[in-house]
N, C-alpha and C. Protein backbone atom coordinates (compact mmCIF):
# COMPACT_ATOMS: atom_id res chain seq x y z
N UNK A 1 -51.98 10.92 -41.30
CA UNK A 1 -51.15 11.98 -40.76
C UNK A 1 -50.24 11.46 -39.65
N UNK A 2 -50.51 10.70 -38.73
CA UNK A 2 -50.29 10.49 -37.86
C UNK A 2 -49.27 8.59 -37.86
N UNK A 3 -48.10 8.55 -37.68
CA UNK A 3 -48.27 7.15 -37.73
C UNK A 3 -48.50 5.96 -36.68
N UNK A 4 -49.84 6.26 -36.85
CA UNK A 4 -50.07 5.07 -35.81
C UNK A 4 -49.81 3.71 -35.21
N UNK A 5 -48.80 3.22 -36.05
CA UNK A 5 -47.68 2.17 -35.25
C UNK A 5 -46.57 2.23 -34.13
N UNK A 6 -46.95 4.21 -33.93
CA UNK A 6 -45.40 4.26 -32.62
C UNK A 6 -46.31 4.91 -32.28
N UNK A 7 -45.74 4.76 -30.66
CA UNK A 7 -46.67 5.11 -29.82
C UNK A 7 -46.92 6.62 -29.33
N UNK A 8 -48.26 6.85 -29.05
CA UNK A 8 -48.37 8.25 -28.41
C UNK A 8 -47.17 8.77 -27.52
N UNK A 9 -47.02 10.18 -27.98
CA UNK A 9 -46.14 10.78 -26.87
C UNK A 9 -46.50 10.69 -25.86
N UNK A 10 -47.57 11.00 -25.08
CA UNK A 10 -48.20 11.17 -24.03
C UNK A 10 -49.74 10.75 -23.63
N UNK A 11 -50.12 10.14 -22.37
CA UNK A 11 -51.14 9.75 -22.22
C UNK A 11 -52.52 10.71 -23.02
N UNK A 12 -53.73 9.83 -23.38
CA UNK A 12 -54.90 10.45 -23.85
C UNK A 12 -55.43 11.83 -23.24
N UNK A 13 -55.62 12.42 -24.14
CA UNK A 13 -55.68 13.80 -23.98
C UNK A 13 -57.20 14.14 -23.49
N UNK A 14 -57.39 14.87 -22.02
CA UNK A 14 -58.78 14.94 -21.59
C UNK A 14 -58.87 16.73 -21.32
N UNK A 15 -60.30 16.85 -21.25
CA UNK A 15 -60.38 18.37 -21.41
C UNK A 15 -59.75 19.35 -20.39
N UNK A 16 -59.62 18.87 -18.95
CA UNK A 16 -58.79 19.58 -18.00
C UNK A 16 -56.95 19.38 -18.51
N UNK A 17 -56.83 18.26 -18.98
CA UNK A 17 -55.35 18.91 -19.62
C UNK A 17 -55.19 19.80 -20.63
N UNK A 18 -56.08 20.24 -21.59
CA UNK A 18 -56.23 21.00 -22.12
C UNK A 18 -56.44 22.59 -21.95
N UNK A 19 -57.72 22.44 -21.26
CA UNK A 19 -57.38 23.47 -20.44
C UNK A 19 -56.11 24.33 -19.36
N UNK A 20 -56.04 23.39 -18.69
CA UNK A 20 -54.57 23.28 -17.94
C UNK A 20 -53.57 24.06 -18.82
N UNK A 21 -53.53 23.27 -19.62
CA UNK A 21 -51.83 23.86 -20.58
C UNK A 21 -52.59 25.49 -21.24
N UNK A 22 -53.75 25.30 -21.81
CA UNK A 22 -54.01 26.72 -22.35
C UNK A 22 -54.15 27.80 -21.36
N UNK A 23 -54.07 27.76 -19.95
CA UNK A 23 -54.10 28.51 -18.90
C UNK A 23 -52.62 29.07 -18.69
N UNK A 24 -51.65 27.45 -18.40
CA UNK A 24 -50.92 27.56 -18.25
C UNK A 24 -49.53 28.22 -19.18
N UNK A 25 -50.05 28.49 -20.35
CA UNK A 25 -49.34 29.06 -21.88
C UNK A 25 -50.18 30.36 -22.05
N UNK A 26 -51.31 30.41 -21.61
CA UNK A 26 -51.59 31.56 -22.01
C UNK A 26 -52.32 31.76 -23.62
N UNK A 27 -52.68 30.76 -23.62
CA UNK A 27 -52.66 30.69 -25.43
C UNK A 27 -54.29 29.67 -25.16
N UNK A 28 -54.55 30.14 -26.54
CA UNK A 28 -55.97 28.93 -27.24
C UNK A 28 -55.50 28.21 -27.91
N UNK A 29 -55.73 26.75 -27.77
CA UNK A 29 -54.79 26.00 -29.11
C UNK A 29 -56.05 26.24 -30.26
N UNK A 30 -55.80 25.59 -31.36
CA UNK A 30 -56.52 25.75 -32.51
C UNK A 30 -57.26 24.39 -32.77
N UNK A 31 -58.55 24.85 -32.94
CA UNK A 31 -59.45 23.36 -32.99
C UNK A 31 -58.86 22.51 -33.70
N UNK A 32 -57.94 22.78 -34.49
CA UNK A 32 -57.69 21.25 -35.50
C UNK A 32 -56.85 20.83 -34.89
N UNK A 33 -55.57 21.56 -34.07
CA UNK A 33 -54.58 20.46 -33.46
C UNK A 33 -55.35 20.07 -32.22
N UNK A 34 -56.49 20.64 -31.62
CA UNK A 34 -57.17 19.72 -30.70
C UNK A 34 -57.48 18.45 -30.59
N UNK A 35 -58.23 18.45 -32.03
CA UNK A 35 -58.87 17.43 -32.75
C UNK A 35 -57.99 16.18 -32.72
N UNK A 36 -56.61 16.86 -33.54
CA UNK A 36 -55.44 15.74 -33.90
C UNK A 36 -55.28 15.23 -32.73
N UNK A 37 -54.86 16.15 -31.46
CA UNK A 37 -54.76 15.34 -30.31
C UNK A 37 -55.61 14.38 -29.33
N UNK A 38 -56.31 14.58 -30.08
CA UNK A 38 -58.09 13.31 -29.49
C UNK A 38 -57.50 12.48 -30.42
N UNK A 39 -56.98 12.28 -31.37
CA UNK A 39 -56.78 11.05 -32.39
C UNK A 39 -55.51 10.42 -32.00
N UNK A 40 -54.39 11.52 -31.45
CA UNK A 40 -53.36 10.32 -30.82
C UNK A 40 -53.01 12.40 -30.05
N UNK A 41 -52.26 11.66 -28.41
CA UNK A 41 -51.58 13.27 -28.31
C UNK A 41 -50.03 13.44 -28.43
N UNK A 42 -49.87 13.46 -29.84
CA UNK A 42 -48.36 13.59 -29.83
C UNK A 42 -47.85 12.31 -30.66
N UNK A 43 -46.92 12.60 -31.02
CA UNK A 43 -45.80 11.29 -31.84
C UNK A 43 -45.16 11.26 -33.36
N UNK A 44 -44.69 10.92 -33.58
CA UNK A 44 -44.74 10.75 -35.17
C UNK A 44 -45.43 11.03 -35.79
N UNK A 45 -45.40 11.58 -37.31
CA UNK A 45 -46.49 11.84 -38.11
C UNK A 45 -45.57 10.50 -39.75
N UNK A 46 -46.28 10.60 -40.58
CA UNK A 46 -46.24 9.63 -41.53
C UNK A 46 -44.98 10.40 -42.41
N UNK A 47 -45.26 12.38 -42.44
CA UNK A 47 -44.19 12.43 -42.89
C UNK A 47 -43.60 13.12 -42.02
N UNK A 48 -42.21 13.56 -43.29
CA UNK A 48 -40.92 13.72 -42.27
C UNK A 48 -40.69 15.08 -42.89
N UNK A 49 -41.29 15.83 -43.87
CA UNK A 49 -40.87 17.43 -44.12
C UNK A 49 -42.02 18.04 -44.29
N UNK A 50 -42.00 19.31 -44.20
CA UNK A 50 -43.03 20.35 -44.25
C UNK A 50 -42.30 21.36 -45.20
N UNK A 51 -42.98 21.74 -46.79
CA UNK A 51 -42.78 22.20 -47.77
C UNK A 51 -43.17 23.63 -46.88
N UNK A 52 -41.60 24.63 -47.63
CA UNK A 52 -42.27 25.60 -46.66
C UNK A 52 -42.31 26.61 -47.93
N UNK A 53 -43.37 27.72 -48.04
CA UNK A 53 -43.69 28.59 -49.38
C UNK A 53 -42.41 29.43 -49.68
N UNK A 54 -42.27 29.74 -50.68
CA UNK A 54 -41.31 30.61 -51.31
C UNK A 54 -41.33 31.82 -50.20
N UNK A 55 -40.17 31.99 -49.81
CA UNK A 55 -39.58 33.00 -49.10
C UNK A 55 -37.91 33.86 -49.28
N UNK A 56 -37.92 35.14 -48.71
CA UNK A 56 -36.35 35.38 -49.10
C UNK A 56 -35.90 34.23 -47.65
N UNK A 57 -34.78 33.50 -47.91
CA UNK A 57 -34.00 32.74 -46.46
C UNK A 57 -32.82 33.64 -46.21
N UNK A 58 -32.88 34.00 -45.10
CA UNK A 58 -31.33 34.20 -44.80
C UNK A 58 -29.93 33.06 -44.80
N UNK A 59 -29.15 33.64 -45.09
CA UNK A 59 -28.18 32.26 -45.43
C UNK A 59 -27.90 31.65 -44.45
N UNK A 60 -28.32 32.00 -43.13
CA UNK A 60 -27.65 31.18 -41.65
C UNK A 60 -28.72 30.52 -41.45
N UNK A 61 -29.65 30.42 -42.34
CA UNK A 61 -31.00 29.70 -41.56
C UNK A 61 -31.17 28.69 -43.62
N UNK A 62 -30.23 28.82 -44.18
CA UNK A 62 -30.34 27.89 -45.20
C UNK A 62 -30.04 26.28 -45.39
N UNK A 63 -29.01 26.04 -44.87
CA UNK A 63 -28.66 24.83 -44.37
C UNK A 63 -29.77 23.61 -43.87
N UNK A 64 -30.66 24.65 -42.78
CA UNK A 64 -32.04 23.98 -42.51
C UNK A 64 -32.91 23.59 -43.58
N UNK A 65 -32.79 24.28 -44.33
CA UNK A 65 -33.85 23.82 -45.97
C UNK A 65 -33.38 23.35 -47.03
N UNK A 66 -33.87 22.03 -46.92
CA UNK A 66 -33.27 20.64 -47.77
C UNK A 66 -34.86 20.59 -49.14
N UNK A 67 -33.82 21.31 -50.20
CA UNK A 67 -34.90 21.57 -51.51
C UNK A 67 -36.26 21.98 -51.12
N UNK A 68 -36.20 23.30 -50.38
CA UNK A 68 -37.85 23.71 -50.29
C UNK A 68 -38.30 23.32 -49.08
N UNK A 69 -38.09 22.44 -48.22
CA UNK A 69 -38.45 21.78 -47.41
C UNK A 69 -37.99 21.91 -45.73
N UNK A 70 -38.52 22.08 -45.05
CA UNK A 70 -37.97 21.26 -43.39
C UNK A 70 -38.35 20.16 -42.50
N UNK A 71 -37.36 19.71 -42.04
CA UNK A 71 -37.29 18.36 -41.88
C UNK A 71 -38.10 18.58 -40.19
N UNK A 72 -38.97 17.51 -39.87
CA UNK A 72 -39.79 17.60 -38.49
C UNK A 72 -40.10 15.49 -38.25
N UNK A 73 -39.90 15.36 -36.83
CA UNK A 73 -39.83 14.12 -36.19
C UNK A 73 -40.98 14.20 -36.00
N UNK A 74 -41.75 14.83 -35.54
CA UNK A 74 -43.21 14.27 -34.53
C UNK A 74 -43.83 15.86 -34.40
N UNK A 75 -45.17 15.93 -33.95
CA UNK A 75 -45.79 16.95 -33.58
C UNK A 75 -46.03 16.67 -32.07
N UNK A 76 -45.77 17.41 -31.05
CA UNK A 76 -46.09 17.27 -29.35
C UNK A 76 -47.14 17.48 -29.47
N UNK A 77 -47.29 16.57 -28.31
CA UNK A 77 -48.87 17.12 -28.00
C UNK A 77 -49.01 17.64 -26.12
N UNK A 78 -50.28 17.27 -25.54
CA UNK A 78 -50.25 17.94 -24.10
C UNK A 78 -50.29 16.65 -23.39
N UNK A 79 -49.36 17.16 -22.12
CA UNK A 79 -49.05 16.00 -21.14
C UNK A 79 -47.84 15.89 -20.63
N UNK A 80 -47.40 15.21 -19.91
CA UNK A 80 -46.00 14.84 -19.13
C UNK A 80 -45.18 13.81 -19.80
N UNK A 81 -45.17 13.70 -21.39
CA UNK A 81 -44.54 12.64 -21.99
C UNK A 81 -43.58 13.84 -22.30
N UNK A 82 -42.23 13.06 -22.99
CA UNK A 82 -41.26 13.71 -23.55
C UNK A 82 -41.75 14.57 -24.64
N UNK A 83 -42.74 14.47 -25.35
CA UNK A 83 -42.81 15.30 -26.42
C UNK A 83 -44.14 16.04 -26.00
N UNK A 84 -44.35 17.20 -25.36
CA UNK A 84 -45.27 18.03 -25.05
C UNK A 84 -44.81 19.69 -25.26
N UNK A 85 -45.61 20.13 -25.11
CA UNK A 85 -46.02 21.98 -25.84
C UNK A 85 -45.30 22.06 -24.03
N UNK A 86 -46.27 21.31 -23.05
CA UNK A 86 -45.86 21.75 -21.60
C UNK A 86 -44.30 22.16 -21.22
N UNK A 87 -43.32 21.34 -22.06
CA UNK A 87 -41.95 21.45 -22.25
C UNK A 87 -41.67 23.17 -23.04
N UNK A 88 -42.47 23.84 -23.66
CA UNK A 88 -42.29 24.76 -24.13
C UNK A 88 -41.22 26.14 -22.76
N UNK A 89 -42.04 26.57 -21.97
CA UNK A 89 -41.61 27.10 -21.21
C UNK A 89 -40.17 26.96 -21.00
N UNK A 90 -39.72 25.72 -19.99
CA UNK A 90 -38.21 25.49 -19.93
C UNK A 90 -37.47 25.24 -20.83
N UNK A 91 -37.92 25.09 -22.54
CA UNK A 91 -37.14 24.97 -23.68
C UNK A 91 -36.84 26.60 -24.38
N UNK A 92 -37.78 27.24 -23.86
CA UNK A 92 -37.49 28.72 -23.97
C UNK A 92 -36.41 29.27 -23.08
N UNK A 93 -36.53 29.03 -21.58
CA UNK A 93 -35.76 29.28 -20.88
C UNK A 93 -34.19 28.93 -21.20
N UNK A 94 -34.24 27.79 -21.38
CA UNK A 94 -32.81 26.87 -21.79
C UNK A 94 -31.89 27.01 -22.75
N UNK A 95 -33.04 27.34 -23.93
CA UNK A 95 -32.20 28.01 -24.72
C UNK A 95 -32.41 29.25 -25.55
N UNK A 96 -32.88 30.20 -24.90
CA UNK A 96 -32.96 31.36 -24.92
C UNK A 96 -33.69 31.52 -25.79
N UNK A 97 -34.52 31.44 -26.07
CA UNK A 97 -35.37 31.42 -27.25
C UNK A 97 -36.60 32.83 -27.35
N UNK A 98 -37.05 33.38 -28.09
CA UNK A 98 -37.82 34.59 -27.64
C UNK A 98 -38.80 33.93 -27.09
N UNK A 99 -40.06 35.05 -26.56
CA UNK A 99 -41.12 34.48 -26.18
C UNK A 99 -42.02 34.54 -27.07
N UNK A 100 -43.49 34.04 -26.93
CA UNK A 100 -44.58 34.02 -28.11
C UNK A 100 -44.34 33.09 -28.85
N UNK A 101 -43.41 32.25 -28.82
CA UNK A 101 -43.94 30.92 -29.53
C UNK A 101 -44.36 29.54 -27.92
N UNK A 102 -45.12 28.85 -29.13
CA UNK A 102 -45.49 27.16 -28.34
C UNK A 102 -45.23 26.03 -29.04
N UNK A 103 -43.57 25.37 -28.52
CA UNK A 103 -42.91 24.57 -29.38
C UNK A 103 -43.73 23.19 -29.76
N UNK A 104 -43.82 22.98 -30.90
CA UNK A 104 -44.38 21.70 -31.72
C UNK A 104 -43.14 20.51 -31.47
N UNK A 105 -42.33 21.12 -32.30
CA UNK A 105 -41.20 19.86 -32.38
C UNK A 105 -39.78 20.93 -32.53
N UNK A 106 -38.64 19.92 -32.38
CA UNK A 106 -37.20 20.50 -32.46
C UNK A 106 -36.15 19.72 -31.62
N UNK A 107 -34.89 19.96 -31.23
CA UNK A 107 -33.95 19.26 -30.94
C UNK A 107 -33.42 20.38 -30.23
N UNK A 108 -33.31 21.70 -30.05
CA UNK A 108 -32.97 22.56 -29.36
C UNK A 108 -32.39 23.48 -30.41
N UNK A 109 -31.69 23.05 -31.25
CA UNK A 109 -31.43 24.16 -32.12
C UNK A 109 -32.00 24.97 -32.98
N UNK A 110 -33.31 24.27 -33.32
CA UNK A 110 -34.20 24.80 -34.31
C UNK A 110 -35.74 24.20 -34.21
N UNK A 111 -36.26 24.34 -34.33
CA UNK A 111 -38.09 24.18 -34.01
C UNK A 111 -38.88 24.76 -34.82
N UNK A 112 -40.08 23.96 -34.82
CA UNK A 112 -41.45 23.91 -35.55
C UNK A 112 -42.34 24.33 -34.34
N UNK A 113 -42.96 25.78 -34.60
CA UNK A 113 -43.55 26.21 -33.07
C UNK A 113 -44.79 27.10 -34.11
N UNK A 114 -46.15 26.58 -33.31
CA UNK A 114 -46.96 27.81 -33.12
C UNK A 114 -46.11 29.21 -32.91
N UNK A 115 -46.81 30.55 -33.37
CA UNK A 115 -46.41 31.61 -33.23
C UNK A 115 -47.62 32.63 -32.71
N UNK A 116 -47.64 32.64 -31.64
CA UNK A 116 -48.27 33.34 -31.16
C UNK A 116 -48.10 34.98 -30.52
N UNK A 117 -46.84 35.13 -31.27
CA UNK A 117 -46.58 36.80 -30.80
C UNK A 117 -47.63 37.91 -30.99
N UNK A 118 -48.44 37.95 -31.95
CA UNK A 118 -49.66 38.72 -32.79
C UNK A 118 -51.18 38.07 -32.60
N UNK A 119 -51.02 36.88 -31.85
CA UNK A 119 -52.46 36.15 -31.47
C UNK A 119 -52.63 35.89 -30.53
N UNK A 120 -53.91 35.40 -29.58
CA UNK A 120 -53.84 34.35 -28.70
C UNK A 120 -54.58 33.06 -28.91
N UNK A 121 -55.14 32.90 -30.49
CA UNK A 121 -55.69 31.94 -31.14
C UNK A 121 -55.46 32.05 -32.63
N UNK A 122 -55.45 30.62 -33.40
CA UNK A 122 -55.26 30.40 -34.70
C UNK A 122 -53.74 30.78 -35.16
N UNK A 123 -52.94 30.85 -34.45
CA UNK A 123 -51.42 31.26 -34.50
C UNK A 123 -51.28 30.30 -36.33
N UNK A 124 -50.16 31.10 -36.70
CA UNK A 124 -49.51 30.57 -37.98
C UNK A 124 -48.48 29.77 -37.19
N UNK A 125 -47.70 28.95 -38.39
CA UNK A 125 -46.60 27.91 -37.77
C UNK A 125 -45.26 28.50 -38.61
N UNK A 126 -43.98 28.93 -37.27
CA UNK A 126 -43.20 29.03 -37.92
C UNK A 126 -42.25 27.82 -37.52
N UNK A 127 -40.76 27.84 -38.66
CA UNK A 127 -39.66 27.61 -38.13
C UNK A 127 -38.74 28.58 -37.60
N UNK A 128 -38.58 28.27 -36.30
CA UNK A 128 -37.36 29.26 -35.49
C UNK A 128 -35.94 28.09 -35.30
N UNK A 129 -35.03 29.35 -35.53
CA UNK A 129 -33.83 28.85 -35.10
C UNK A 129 -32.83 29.75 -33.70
N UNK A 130 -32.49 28.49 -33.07
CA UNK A 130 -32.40 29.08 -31.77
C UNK A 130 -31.24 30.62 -31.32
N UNK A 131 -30.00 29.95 -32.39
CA UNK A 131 -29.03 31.09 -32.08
C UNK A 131 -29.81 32.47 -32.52
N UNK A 132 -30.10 32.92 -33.59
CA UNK A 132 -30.42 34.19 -34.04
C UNK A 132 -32.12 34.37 -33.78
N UNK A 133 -32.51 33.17 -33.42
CA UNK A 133 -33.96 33.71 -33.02
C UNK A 133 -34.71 33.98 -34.18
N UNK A 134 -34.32 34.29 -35.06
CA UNK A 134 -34.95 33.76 -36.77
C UNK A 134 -35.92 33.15 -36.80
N UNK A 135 -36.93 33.47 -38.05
CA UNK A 135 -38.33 32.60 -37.82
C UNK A 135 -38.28 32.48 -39.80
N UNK A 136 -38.28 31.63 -40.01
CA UNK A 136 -39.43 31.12 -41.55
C UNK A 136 -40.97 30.66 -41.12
N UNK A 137 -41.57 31.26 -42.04
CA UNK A 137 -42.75 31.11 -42.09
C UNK A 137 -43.31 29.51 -42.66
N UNK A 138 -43.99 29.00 -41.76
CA UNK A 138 -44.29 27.17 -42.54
C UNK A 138 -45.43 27.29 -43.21
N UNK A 139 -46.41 27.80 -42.16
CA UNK A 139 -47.96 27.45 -42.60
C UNK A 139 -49.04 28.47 -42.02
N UNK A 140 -50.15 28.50 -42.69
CA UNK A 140 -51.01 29.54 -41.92
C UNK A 140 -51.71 29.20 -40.65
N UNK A 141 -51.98 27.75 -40.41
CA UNK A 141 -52.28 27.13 -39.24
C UNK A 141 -51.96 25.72 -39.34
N UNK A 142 -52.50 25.24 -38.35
CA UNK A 142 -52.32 23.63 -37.75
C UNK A 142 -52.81 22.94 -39.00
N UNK A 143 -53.82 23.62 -39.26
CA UNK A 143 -54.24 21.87 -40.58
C UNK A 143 -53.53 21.91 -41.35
N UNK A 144 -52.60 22.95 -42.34
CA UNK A 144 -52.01 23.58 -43.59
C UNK A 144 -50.61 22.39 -43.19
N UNK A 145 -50.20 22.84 -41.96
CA UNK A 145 -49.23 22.53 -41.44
C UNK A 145 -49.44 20.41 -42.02
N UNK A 146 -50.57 20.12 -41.04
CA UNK A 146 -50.28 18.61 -40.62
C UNK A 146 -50.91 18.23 -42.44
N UNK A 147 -51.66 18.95 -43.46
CA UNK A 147 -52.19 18.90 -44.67
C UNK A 147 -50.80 18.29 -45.95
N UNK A 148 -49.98 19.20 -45.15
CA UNK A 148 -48.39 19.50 -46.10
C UNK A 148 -47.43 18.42 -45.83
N UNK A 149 -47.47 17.70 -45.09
CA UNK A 149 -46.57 17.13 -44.68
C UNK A 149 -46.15 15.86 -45.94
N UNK A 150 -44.72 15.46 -46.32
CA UNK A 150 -44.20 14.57 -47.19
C UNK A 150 -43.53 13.91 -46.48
N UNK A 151 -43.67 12.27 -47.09
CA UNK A 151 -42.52 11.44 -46.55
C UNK A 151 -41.07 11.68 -47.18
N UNK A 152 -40.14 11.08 -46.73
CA UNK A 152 -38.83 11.30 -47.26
C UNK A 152 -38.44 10.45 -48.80
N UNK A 153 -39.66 9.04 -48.87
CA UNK A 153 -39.63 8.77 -50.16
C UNK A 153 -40.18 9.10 -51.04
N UNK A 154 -40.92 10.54 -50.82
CA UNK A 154 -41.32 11.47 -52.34
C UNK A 154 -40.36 12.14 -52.47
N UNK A 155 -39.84 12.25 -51.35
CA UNK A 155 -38.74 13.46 -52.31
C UNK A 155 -36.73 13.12 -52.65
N UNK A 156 -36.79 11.73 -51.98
CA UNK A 156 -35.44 11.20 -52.35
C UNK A 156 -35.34 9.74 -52.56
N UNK A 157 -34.53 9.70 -53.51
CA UNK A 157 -34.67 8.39 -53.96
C UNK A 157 -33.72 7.64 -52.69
N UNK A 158 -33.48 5.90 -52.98
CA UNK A 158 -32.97 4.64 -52.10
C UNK A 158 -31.42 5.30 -51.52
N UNK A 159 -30.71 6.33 -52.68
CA UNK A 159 -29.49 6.52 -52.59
C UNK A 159 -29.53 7.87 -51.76
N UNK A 160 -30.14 8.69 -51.42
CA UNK A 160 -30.55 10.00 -50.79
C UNK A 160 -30.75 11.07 -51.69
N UNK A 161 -30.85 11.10 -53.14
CA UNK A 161 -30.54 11.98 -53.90
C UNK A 161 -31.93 12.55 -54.15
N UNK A 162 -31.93 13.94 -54.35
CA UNK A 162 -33.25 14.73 -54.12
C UNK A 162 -33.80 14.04 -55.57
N UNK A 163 -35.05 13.99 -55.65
CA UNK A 163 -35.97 13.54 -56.80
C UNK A 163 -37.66 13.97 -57.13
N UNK A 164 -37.57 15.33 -56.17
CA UNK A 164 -38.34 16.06 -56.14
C UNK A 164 -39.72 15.38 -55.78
N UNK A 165 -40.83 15.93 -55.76
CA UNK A 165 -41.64 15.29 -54.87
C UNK A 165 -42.88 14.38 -55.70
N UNK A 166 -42.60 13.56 -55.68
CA UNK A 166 -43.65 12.39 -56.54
C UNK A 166 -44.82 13.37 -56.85
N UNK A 167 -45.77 12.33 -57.75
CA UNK A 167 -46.90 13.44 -58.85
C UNK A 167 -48.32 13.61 -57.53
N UNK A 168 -48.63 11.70 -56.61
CA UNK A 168 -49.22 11.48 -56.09
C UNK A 168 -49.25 12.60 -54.67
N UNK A 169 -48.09 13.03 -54.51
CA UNK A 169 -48.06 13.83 -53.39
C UNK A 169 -48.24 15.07 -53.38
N UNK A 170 -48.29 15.80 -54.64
CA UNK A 170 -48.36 17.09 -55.08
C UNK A 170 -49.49 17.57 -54.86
């Protein structure tokens, strides 16, 4: 899941940072992205899209979905590295983003976030996009989420051309 040749986002994850951020968010994370984050906290994962289930898309949020799919760099984890959930707060602030989510990954325009509007544990994972505040639905939780994940060479060949997603990955 994880590719363990680049390095953690952020230093090893101990139970007062954990706590800490779930105080500080207001939220329970979900035992499995706990877990993941005892195994590295934060960074790259092996793949690069998250197959997201048949849904109606709105057309301003289509562009984002490349054959079925959205495209994601890394999962954050907790800590003072560049890629942390702790960044959630002022990435809401910044760019106006609703509240009730806890950002995973994104670039500012669009994000892979826990959704915690209806929970304060086991949140589903959506994609939000920042202008309209729009959400697609990814996954029902953290494992589904990090379970789903494809590299970019199942689903496109050397030249970039979609080639749908190898048999092994299905």
């Amino acid at each position: 899941m994880w590719d363990l040749n680049q390095p953690a986002w952020n230093d090893p994850l101990t139970g007062t940072m954990l706590s800490d951020a779930e105080s500080r968010l207001n939220v329970r994370f979900p035992a499995d992205y706990v877990s993941a984050l005892r195994e590295k906290n934060g960074g790259t994962t092996l793949g690069e899209y998250i197959p997201i289930p048949k849904q109606e898309i709105p057309s301003h949020l289509a562009p984002y979905v490349d054959h079925g799919h959205i495209s994601i760099t890394g999962i954050h984890g907790i800590g003072n590295g560049h890629g942390s959930v702790l960044k959630t707060e002022y990435m809401t602030e910044e760019w106006k983003l609703p509240g009730g989510f806890v950002l995973l990954d994104g670039d500012g325009h669009t994000w892979i976030a826990f959704d915690y509007r209806k929970t304060k544990s086991e949140p589903a994972i959506v994609f939000l996009e920042s202008e309209s505040g729009d959400t697609l639905y990814v996954a029902e939780n953290f494992s589904q989420l990090f379970s789903n994940l494809v590299t970019h060479e199942s689903l496109f060949d050397e030249d970039g051309e979609f080639i749908g997603l190898l048999p092994e990955n299905q």
